[in-house]
N, C-alpha and C. Protein backbone atom coordinates (compact mmCIF):
# COMPACT_ATOMS: atom_id res chain seq x y z
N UNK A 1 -6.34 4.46 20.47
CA UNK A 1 -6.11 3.09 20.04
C UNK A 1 -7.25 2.60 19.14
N UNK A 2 -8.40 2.57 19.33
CA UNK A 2 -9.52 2.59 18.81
C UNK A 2 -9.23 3.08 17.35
N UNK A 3 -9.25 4.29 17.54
CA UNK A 3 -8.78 4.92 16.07
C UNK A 3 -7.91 4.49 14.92
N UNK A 4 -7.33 3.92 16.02
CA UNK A 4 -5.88 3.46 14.60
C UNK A 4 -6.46 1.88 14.62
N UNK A 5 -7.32 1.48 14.90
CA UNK A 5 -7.63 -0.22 14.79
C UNK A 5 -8.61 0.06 13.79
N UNK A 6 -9.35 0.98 13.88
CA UNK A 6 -10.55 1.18 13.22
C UNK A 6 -9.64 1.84 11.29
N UNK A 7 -8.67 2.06 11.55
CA UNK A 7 -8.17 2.88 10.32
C UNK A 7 -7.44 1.78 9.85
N UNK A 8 -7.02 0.68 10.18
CA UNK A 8 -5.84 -0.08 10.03
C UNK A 8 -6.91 -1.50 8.87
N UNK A 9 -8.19 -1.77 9.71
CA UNK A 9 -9.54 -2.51 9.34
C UNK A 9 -9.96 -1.33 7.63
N UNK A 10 -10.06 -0.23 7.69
CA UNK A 10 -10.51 0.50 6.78
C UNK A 10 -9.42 0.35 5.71
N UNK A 11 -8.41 0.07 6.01
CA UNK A 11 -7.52 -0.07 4.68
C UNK A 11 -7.48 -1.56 4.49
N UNK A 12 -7.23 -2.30 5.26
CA UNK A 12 -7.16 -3.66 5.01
C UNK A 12 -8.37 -4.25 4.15
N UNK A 13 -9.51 -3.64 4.25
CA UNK A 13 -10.64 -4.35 4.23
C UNK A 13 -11.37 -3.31 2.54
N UNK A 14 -10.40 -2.31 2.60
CA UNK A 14 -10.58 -1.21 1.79
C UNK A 14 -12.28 -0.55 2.12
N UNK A 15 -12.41 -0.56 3.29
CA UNK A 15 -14.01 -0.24 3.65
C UNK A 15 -13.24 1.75 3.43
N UNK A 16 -14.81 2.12 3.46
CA UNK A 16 -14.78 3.67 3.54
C UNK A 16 -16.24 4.45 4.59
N UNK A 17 -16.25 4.94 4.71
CA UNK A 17 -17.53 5.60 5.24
C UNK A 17 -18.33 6.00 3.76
N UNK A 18 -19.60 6.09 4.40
CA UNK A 18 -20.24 5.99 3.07
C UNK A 18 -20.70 7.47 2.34
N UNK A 19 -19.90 8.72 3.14
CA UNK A 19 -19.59 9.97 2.39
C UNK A 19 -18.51 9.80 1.44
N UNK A 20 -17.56 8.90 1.93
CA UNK A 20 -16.30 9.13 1.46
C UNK A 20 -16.28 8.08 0.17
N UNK A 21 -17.23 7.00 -0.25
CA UNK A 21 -17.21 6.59 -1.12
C UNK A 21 -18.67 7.19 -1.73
N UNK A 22 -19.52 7.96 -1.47
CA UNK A 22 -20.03 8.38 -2.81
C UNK A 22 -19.39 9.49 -3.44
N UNK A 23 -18.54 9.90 -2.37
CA UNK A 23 -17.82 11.62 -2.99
C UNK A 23 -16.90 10.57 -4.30
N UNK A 24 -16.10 10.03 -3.70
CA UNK A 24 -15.40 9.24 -5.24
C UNK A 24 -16.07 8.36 -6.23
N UNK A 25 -17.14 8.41 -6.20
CA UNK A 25 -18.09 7.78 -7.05
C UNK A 25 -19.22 8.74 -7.38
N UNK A 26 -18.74 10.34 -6.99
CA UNK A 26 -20.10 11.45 -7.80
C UNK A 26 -21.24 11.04 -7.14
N UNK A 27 -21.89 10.20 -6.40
CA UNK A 27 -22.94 10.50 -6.26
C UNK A 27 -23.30 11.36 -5.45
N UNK A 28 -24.14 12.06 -5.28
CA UNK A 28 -24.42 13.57 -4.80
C UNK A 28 -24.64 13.21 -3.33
N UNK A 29 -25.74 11.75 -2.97
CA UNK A 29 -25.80 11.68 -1.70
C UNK A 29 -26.19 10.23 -1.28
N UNK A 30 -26.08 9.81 0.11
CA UNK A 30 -26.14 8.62 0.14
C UNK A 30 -27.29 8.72 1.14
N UNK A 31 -28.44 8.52 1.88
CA UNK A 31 -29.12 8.66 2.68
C UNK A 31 -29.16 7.17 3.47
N UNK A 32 -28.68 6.82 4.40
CA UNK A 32 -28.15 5.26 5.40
C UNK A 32 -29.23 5.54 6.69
N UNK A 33 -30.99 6.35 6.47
CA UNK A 33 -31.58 6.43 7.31
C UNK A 33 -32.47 6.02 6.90
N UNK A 34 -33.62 5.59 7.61
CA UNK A 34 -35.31 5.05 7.70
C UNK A 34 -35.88 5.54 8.45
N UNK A 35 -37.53 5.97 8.28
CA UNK A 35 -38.14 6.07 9.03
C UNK A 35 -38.73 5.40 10.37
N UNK A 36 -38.31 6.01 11.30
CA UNK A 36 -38.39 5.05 12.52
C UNK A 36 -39.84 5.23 13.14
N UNK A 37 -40.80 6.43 12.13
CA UNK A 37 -42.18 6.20 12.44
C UNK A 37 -42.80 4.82 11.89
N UNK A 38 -42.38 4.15 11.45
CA UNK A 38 -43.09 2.74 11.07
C UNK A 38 -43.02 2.06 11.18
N UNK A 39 -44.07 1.21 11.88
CA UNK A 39 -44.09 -0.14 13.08
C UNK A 39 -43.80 -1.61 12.52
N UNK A 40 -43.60 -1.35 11.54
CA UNK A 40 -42.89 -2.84 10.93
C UNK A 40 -41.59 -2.88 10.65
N UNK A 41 -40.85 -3.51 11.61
CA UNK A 41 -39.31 -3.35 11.78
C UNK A 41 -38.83 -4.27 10.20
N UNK A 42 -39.43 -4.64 9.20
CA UNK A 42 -38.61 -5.46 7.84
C UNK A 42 -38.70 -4.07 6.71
N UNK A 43 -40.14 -3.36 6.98
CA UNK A 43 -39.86 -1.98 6.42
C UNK A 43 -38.85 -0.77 6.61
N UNK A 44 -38.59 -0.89 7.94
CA UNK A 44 -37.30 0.25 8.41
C UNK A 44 -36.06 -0.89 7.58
N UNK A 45 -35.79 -1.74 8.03
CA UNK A 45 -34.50 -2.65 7.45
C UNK A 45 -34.76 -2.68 6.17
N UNK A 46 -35.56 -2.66 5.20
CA UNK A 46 -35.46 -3.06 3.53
C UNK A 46 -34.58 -2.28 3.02
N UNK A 47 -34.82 -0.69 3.39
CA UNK A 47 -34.09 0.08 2.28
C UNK A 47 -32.67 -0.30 2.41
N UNK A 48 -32.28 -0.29 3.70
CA UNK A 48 -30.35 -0.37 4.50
C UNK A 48 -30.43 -2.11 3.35
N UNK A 49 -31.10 -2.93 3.13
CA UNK A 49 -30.17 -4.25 2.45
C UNK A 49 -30.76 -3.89 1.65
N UNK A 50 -32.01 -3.10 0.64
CA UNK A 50 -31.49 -3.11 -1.19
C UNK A 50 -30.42 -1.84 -1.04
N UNK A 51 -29.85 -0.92 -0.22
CA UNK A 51 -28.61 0.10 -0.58
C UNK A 51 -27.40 -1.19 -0.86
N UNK A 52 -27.31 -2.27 0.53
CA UNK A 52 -26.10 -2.82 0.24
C UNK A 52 -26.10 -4.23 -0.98
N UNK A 53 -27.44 -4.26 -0.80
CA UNK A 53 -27.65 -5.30 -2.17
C UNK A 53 -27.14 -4.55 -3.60
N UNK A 54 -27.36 -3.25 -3.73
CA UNK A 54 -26.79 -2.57 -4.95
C UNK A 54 -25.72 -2.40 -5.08
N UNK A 55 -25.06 -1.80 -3.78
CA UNK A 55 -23.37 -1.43 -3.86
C UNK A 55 -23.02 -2.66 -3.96
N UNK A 56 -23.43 -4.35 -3.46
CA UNK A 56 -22.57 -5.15 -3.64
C UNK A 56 -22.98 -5.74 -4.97
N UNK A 57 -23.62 -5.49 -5.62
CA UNK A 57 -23.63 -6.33 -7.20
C UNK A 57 -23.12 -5.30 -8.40
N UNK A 58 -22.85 -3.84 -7.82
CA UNK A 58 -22.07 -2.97 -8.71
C UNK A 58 -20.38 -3.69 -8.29
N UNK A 59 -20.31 -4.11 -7.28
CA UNK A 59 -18.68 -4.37 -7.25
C UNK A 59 -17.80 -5.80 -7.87
């Protein structure tokens, strides 16, 4: 059930996983990780909002 709520949201919302939209957009790779050696939790979070700050001003 899960599955098909979660697939039903992915079309509605046209979301993708974020392999599945750089494969259709060529980019070679998407990296959605931070280093969790570093003790300032706004440094682990920066990179994850400039990735979605970019994908959302390309759209």
């Amino acid at each position: 059930m899960r599955r098909a709520l979660t697939k039903l949201r992915e079309i509605a919302l046209g979301m993708k996983a974020s392999l599945a939209y750089s494969e259709d957009r060529r980019i070679p790779e998407i990296v959605l990780a931070s280093s969790w050696r570093m003790t300032d939790p706004a440094a682990r979070i920066r990179p994850h909002v400039d990735l979605v700050a970019a994908i959302a001003h390309r759209m």
